[in-house]
Protein backbone atom coordinates (compact mmCIF):
# COMPACT_ATOMS: atom_id res chain seq x y z
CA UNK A 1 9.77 8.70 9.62
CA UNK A 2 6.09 9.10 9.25
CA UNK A 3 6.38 13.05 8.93
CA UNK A 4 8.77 12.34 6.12
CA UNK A 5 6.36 10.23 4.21
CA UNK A 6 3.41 12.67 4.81
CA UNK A 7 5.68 15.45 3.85
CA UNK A 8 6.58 13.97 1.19
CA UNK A 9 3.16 13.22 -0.54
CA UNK A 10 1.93 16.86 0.59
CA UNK A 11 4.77 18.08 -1.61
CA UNK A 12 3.78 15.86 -4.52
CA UNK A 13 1.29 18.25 -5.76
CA UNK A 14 3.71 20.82 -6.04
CA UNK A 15 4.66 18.52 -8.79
CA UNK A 16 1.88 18.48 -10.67
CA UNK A 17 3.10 21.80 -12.46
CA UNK A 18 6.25 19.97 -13.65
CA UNK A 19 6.53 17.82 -16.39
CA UNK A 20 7.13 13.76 -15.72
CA UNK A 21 5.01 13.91 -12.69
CA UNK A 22 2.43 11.36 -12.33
CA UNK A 23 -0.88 10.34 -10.07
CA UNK A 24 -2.69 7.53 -9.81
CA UNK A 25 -5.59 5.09 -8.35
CA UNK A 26 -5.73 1.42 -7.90
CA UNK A 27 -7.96 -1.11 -6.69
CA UNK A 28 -7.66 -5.04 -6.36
CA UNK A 29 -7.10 -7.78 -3.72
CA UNK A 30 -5.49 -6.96 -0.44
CA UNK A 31 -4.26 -10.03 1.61
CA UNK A 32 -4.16 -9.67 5.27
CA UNK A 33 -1.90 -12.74 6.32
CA UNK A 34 -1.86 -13.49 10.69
CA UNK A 35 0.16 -15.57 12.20
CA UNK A 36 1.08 -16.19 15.77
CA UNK A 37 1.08 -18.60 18.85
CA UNK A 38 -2.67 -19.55 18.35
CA UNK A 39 -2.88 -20.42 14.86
CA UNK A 40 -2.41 -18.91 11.76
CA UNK A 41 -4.52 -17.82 8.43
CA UNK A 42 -5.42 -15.47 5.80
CA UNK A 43 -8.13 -13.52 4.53
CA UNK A 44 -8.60 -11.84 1.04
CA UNK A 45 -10.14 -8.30 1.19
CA UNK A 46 -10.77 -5.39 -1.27
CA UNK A 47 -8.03 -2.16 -1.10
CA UNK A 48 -7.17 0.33 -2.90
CA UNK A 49 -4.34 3.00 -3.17
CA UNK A 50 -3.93 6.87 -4.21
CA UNK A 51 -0.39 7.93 -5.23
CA UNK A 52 1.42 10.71 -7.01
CA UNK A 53 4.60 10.64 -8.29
CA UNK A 54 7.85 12.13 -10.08
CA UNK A 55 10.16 10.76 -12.51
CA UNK A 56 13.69 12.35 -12.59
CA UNK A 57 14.45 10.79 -15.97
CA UNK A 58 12.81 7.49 -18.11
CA UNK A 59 14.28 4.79 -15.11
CA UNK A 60 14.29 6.35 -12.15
CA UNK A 61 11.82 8.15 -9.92
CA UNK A 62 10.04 8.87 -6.52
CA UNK A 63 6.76 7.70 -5.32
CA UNK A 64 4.44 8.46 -2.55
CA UNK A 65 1.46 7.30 -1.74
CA UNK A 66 -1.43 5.83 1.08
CA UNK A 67 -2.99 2.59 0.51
CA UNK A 68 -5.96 1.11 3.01
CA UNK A 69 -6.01 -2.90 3.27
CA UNK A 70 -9.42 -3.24 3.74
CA UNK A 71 -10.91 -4.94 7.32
CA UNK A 72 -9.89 -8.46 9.11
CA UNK A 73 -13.10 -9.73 11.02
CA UNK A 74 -13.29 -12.52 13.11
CA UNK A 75 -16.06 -14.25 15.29
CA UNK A 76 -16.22 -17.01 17.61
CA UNK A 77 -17.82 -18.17 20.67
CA UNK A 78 -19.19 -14.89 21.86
CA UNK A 79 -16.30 -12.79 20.96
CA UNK A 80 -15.24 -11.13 18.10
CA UNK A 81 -12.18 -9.07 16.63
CA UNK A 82 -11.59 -6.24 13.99
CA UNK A 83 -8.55 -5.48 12.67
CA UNK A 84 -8.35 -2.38 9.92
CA UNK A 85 -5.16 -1.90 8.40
CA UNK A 86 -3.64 0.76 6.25
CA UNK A 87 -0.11 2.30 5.56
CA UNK A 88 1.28 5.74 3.66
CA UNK A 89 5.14 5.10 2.02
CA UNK A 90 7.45 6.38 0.05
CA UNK A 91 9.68 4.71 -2.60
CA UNK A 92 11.98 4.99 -4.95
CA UNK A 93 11.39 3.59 -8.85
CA UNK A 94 13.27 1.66 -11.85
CA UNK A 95 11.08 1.61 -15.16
CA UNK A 96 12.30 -0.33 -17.32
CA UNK A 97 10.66 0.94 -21.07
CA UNK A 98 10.00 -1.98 -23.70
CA UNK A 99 8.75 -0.47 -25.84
CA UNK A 100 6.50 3.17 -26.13
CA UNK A 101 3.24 1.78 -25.41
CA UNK A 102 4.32 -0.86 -22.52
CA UNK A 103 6.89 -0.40 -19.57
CA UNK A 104 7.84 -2.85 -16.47
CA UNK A 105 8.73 -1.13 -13.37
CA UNK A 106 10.08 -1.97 -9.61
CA UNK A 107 9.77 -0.23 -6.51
CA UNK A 108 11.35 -0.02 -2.83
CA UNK A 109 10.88 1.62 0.23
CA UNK A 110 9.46 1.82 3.21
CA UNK A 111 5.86 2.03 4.59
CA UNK A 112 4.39 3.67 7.56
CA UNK A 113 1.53 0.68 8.37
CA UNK A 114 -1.29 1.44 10.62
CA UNK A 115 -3.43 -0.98 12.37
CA UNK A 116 -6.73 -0.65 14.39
CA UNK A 117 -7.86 -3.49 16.65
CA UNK A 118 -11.03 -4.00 18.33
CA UNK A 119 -11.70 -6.72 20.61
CA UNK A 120 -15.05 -6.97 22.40
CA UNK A 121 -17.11 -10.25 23.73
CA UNK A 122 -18.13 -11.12 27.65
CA UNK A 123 -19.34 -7.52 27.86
CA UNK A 124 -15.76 -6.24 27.15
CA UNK A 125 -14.30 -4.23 24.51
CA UNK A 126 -10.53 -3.43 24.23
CA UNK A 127 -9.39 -1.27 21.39
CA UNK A 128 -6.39 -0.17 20.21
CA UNK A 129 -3.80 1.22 17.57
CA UNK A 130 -0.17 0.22 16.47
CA UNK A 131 2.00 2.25 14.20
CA UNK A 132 4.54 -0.24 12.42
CA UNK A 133 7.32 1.21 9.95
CA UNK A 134 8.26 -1.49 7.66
CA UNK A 135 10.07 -1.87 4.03
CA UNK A 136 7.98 -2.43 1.22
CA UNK A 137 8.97 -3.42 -2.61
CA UNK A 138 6.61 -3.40 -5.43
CA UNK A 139 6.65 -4.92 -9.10
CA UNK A 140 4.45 -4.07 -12.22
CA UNK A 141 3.54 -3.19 -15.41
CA UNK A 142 2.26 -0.26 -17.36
CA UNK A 143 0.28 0.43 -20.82
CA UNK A 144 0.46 3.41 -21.74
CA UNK A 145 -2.70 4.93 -23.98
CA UNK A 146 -0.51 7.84 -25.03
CA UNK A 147 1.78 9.76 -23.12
CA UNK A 148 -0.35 10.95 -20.44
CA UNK A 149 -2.79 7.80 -19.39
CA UNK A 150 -1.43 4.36 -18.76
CA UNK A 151 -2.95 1.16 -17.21
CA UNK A 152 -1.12 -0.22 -14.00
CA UNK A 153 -0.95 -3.66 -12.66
CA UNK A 154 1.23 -4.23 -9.97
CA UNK A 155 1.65 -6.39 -6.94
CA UNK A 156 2.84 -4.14 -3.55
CA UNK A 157 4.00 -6.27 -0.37
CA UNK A 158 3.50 -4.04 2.91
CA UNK A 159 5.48 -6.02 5.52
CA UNK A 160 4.45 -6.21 8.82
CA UNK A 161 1.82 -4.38 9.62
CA UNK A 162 0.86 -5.18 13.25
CA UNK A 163 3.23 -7.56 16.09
CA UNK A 164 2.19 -7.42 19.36
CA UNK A 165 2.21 -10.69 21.66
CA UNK A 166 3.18 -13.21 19.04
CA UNK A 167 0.60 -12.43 16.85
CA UNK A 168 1.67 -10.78 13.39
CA UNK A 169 0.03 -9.33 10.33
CA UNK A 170 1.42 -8.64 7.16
CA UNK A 171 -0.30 -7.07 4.14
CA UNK A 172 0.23 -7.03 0.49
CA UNK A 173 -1.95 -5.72 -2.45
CA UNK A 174 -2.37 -6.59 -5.99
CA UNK A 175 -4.40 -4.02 -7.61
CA UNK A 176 -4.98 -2.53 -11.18
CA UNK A 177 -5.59 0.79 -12.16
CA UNK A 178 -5.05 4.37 -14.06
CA UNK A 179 -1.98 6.63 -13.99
CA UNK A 180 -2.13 10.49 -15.23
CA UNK A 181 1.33 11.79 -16.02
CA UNK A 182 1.65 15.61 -16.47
């Protein structure tokens, strides 16, 4: 699955010569939610996302993209963990135009999620990695300037992002930010 995602945003700039192909960068608030045996809570972080895109007509299109979630630290009596967390996906898109300066659009697929852990206190440290494929859907909102740059708002849920002995972390992102379509 992951080489199909990567694939498929190394093929997106192959794109960029066609017309109704699109890339973009947000930014915004990522929230890391954990929950698990030992308690549960959730931490606001700043992410951001890079993405291209391709729409086959004025509803429907392709998206890929990688988005980073920002860092989870914790500390407490002598110990600490780190969590990092990002994800690349793929999804398909339904714009829906309201008019020509403003659009709303949704978005589903599924996300390759990434998660680094560190855990060190009592003169140990035990990291680690997890590789989590999960679906993710998406809703926003575009303004579009003319018919190459648009504003984008949009809220992105990740899934699950990281499970491993009860504990779980899911991430979502809602972010602002600029569009280029060819």
């Amino acid at each position: 699955m992951f080489a199909v995602i990567v694939g498929a945003a190394l093929a997106m700039p192959l794109f960029a010569q066609a017309q109704n192909a699109y890339v973009g960068v947000n930014a915004g608030n990522a929230e890391l939610k954990l929950s698990g045996d030992l308690g549960s809570g959730k931490e606001d972080k700043t992410g951001y996302k890079a993405y291209a895109g391709y729409d086959f007509n004025q509803n429907f299109g392709l998206e890929a993209g990688y988005a980073n979630f920002g860092k989870l630290k914790d500390r407490e009596a002598g110990a600490s963990v780190s969590m990092e967390t990002s994800a690349f996906y793929l999804a398909a898109t339904a714009t829906l135009p309201v008019n020509p300066q403003f659009s709303a659009f949704v978005k589903g697929g599924v996300s390759q999620n990434r998660t680094k852990a560190v855990l060190s206190g009592f003169g140990q440290r035990f990291s680690g990695s997890e590789d989590k494929t999960s679906g993710m859907f998406g809703i926003g909102a575009a303004y579009h300037f003319n018919q190459n740059i648009s504003a984008v708002a949009e809220y992105e849920n990740f899934g699950k992002t990281y499970s491993e002995n009860g504990a779980k972390l899911k991430a979502s992102l809602v972010s602002i930010g600029v569009r280029y379509k060819f």
